[in-house]
C-alpha atoms as a PDB file:
ATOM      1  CA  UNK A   1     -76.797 166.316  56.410  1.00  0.00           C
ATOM      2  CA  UNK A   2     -74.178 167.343  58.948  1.00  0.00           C
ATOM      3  CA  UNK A   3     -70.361 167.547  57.860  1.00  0.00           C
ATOM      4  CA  UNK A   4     -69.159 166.825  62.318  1.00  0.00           C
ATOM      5  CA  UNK A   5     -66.491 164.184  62.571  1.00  0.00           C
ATOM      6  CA  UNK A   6     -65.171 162.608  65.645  1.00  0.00           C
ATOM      7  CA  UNK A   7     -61.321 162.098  66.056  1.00  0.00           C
ATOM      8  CA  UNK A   8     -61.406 158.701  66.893  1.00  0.00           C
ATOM      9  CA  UNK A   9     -58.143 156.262  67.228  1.00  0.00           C
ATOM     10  CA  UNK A  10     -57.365 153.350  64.917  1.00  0.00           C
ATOM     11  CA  UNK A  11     -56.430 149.407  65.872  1.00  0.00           C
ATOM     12  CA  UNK A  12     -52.817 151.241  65.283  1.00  0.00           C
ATOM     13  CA  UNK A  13     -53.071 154.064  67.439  1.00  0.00           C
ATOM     14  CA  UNK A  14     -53.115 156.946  64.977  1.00  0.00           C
ATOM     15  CA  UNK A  15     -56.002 159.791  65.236  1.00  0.00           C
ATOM     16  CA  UNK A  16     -58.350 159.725  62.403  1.00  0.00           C
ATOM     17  CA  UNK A  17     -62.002 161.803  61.656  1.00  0.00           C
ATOM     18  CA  UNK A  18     -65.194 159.354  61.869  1.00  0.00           C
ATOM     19  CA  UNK A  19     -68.395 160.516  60.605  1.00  0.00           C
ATOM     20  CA  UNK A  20     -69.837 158.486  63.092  1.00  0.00           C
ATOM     21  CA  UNK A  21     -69.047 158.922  66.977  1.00  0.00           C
ATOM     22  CA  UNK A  22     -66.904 156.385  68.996  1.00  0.00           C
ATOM     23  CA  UNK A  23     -68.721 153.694  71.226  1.00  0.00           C
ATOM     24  CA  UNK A  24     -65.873 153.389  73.800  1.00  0.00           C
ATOM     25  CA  UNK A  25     -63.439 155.775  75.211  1.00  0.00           C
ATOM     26  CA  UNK A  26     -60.341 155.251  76.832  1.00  0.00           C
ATOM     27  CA  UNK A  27     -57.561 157.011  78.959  1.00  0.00           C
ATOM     28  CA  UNK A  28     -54.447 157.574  76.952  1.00  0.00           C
ATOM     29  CA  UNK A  29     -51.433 157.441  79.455  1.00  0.00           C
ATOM     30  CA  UNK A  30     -52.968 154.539  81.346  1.00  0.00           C
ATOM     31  CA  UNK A  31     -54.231 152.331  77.775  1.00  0.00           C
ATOM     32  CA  UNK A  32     -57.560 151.829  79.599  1.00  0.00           C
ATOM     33  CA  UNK A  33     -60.924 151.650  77.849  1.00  0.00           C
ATOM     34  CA  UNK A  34     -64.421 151.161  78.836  1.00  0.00           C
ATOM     35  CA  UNK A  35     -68.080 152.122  78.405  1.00  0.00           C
ATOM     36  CA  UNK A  36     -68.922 156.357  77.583  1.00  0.00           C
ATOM     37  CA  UNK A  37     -71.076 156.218  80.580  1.00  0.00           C
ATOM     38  CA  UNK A  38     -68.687 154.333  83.036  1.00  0.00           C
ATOM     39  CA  UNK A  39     -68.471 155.858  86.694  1.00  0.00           C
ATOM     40  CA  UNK A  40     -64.944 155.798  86.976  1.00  0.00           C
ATOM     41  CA  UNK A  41     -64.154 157.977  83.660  1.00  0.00           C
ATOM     42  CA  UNK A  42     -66.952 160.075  84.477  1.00  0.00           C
ATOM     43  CA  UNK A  43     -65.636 161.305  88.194  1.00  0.00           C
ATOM     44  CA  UNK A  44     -62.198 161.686  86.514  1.00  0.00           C
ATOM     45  CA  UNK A  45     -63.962 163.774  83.958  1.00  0.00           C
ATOM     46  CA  UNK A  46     -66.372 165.759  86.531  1.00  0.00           C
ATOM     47  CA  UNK A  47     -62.796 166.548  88.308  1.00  0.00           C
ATOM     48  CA  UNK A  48     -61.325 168.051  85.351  1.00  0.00           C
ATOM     49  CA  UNK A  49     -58.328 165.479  85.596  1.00  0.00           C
ATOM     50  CA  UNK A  50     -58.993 162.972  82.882  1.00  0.00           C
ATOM     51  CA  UNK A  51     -60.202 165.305  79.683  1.00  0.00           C
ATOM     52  CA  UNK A  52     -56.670 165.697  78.339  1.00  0.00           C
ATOM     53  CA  UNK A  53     -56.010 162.258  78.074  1.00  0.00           C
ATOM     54  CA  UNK A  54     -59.177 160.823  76.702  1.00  0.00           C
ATOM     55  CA  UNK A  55     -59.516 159.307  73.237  1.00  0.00           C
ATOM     56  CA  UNK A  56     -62.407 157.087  71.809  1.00  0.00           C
ATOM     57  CA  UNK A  57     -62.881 154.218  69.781  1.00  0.00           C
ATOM     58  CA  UNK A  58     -65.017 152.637  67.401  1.00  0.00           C
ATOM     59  CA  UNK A  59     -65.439 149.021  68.808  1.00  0.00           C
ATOM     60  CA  UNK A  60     -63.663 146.968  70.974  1.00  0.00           C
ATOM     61  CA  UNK A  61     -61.727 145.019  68.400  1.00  0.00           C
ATOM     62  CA  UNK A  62     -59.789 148.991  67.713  1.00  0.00           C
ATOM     63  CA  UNK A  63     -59.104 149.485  71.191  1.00  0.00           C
ATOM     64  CA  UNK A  64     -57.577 146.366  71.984  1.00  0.00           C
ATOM     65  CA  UNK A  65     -55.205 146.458  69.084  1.00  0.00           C
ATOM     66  CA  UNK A  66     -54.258 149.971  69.757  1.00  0.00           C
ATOM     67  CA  UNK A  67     -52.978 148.049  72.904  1.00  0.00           C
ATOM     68  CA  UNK A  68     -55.613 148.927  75.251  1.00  0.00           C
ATOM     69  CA  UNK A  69     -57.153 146.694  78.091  1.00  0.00           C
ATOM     70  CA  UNK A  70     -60.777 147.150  79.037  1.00  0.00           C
ATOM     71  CA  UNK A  71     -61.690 148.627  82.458  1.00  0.00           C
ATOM     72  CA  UNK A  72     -62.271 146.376  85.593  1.00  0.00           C
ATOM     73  CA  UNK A  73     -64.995 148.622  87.004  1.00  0.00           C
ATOM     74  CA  UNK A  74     -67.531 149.193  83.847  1.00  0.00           C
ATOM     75  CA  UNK A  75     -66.151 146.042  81.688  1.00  0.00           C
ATOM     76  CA  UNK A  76     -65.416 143.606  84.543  1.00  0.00           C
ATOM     77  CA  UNK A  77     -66.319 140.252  82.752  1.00  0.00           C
ATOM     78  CA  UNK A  78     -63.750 141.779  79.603  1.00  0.00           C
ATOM     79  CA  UNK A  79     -61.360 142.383  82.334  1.00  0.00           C
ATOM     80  CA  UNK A  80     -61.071 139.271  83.695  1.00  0.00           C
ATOM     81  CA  UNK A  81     -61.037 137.361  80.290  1.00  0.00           C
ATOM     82  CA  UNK A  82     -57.828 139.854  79.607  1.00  0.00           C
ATOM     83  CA  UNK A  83     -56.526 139.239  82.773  1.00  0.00           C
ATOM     84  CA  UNK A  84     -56.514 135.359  81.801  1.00  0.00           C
ATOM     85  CA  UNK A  85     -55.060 135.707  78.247  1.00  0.00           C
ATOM     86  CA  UNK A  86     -52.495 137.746  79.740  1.00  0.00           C
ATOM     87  CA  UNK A  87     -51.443 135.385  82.236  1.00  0.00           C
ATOM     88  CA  UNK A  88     -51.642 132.461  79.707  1.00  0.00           C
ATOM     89  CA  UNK A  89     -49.033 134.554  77.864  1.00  0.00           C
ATOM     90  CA  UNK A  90     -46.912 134.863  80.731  1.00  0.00           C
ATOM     91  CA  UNK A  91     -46.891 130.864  81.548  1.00  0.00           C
END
């Protein structure tokens, strides 16, 4: 049995080791998260410009109480629903 861990972040932001890898990532300075395989991430990645700032999460339900908002290019449908809740907020 293998001892790896991820560093994945909690619903309250904080870094913690997972024995299990993260299903989404996300994009630190800009609270963004979205699919592992999304297009956008990955030409930020291939670039070298994204890397420093990424950090993963277990589910959805972490990332969006760590204050992230999904991406509009590989979560579009998640988007808009955000988009909507935060402008129901607003009125």
């Amino acid at each position: 049995m293998s001892s790896r861990t991820w560093t994945l972040l909690g619903a309250d932001g904080r870094p913690y080791e997972s024995p299990a890898p993260g299903t989404l990532g996300g994009h630190r300075r800009l609270r963004i998260y979205g699919r592992l395989d999304c297009p956008s991430a990955l030409r930020h990645i291939a670039a070298g410009h994204y890397t420093p700032h990424r950090v993963f999460f277990a589910d959805e339900s972490t990332a969006r109480a760590a204050g992230y908002r999904p991406c509009a290019r590989c979560l579009p449908e998640r988007y808009r629903a955000w988009q909507l809740e935060r402008t129901r907020r607003r009125a």
